[in-house]
PDB file of N, CA and C in Angstrom:
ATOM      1  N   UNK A   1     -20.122  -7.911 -35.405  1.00  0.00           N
ATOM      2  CA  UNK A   1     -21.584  -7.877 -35.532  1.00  0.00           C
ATOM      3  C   UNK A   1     -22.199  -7.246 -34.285  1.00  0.00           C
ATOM      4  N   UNK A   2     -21.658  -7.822 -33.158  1.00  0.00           N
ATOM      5  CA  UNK A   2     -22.214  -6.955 -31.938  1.00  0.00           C
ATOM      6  C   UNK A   2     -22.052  -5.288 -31.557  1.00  0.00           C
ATOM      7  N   UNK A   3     -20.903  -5.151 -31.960  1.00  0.00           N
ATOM      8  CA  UNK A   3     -20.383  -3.470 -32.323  1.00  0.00           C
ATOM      9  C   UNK A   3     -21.193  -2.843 -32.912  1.00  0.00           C
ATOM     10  N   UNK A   4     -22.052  -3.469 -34.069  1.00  0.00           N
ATOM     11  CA  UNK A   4     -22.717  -2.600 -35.189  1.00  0.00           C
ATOM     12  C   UNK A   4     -23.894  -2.243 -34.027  1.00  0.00           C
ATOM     13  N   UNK A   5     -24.032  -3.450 -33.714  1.00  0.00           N
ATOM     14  CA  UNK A   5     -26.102  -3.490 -32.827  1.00  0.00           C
ATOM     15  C   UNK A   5     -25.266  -2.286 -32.306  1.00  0.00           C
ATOM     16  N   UNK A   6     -24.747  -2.604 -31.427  1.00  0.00           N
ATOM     17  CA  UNK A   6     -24.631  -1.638 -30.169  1.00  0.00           C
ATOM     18  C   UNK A   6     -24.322  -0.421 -30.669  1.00  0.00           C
ATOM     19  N   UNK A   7     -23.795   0.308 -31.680  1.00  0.00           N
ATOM     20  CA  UNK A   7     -23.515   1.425 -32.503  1.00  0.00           C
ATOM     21  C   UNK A   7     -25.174   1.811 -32.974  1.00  0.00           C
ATOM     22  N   UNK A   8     -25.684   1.303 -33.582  1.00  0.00           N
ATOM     23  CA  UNK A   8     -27.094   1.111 -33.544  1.00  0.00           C
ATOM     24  C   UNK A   8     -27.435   2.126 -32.849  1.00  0.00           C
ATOM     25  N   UNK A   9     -27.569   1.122 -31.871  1.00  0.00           N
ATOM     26  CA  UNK A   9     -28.507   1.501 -30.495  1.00  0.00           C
ATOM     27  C   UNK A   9     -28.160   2.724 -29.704  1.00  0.00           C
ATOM     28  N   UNK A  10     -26.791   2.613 -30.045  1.00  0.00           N
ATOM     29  CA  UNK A  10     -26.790   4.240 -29.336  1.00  0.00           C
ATOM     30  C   UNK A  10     -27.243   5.212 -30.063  1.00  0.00           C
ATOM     31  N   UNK A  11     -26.452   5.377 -31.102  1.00  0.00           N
ATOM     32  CA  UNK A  11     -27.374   6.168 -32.333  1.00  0.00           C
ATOM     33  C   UNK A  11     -28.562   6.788 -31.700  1.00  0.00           C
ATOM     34  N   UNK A  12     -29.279   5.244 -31.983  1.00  0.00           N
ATOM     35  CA  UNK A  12     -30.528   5.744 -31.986  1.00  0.00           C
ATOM     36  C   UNK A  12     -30.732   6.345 -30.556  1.00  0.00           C
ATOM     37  N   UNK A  13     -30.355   5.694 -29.626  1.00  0.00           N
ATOM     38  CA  UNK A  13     -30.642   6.516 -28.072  1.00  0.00           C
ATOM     39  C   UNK A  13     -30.164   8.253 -28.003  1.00  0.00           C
ATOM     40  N   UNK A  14     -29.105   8.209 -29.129  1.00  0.00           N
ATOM     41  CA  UNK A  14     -28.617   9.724 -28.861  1.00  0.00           C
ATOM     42  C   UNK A  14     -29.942  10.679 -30.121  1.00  0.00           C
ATOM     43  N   UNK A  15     -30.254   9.968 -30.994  1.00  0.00           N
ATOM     44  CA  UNK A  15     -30.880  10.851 -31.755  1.00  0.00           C
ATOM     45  C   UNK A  15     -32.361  11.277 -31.032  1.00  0.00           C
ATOM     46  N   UNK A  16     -32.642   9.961 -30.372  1.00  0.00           N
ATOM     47  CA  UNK A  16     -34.297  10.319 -29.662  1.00  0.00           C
ATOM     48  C   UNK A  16     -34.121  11.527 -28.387  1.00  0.00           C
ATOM     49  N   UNK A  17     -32.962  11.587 -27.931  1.00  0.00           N
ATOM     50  CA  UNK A  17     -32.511  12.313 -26.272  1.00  0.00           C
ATOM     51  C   UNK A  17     -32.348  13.995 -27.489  1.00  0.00           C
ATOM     52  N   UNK A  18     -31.617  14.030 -28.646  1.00  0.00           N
ATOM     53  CA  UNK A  18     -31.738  14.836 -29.738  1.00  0.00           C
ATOM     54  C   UNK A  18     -33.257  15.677 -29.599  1.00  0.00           C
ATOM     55  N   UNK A  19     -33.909  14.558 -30.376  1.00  0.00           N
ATOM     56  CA  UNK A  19     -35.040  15.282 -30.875  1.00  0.00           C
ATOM     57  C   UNK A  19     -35.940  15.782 -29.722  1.00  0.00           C
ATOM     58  N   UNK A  20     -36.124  14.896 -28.071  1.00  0.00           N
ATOM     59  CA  UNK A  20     -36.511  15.138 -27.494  1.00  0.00           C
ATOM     60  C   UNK A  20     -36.240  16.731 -26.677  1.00  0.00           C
ATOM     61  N   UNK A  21     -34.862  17.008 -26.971  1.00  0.00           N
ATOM     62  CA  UNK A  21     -34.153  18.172 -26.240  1.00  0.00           C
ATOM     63  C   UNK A  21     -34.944  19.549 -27.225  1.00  0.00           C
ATOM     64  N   UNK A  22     -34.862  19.535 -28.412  1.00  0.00           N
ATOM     65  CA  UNK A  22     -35.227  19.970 -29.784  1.00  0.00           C
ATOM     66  C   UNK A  22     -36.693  20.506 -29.345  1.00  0.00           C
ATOM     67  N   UNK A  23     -37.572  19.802 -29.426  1.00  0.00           N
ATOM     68  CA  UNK A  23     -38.837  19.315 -29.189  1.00  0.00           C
ATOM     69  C   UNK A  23     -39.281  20.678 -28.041  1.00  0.00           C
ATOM     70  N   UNK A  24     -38.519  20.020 -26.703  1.00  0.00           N
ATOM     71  CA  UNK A  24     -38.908  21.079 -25.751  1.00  0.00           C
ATOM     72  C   UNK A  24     -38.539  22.201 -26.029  1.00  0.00           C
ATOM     73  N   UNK A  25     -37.173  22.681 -26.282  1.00  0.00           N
ATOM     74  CA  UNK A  25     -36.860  23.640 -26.642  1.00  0.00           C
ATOM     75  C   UNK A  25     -37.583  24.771 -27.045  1.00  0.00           C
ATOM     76  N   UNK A  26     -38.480  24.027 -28.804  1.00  0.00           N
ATOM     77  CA  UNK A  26     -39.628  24.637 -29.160  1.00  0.00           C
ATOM     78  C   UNK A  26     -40.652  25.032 -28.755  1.00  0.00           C
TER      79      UNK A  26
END
């Protein structure tokens, strides 16, 4: 159960550092 959160959470930390890179880019 703790694996998932933390799988989660990175996820999500890698998709926002993603969109943010994306973002400027544009």
């Amino acid at each position: 159960m703790l694996w998932i959160t933390m799988g989660k959470q990175h996820f999500t930390g890698v998709l926002c550092v993603v969109i943010s890179k994306f973002l400027t880019y544009l």
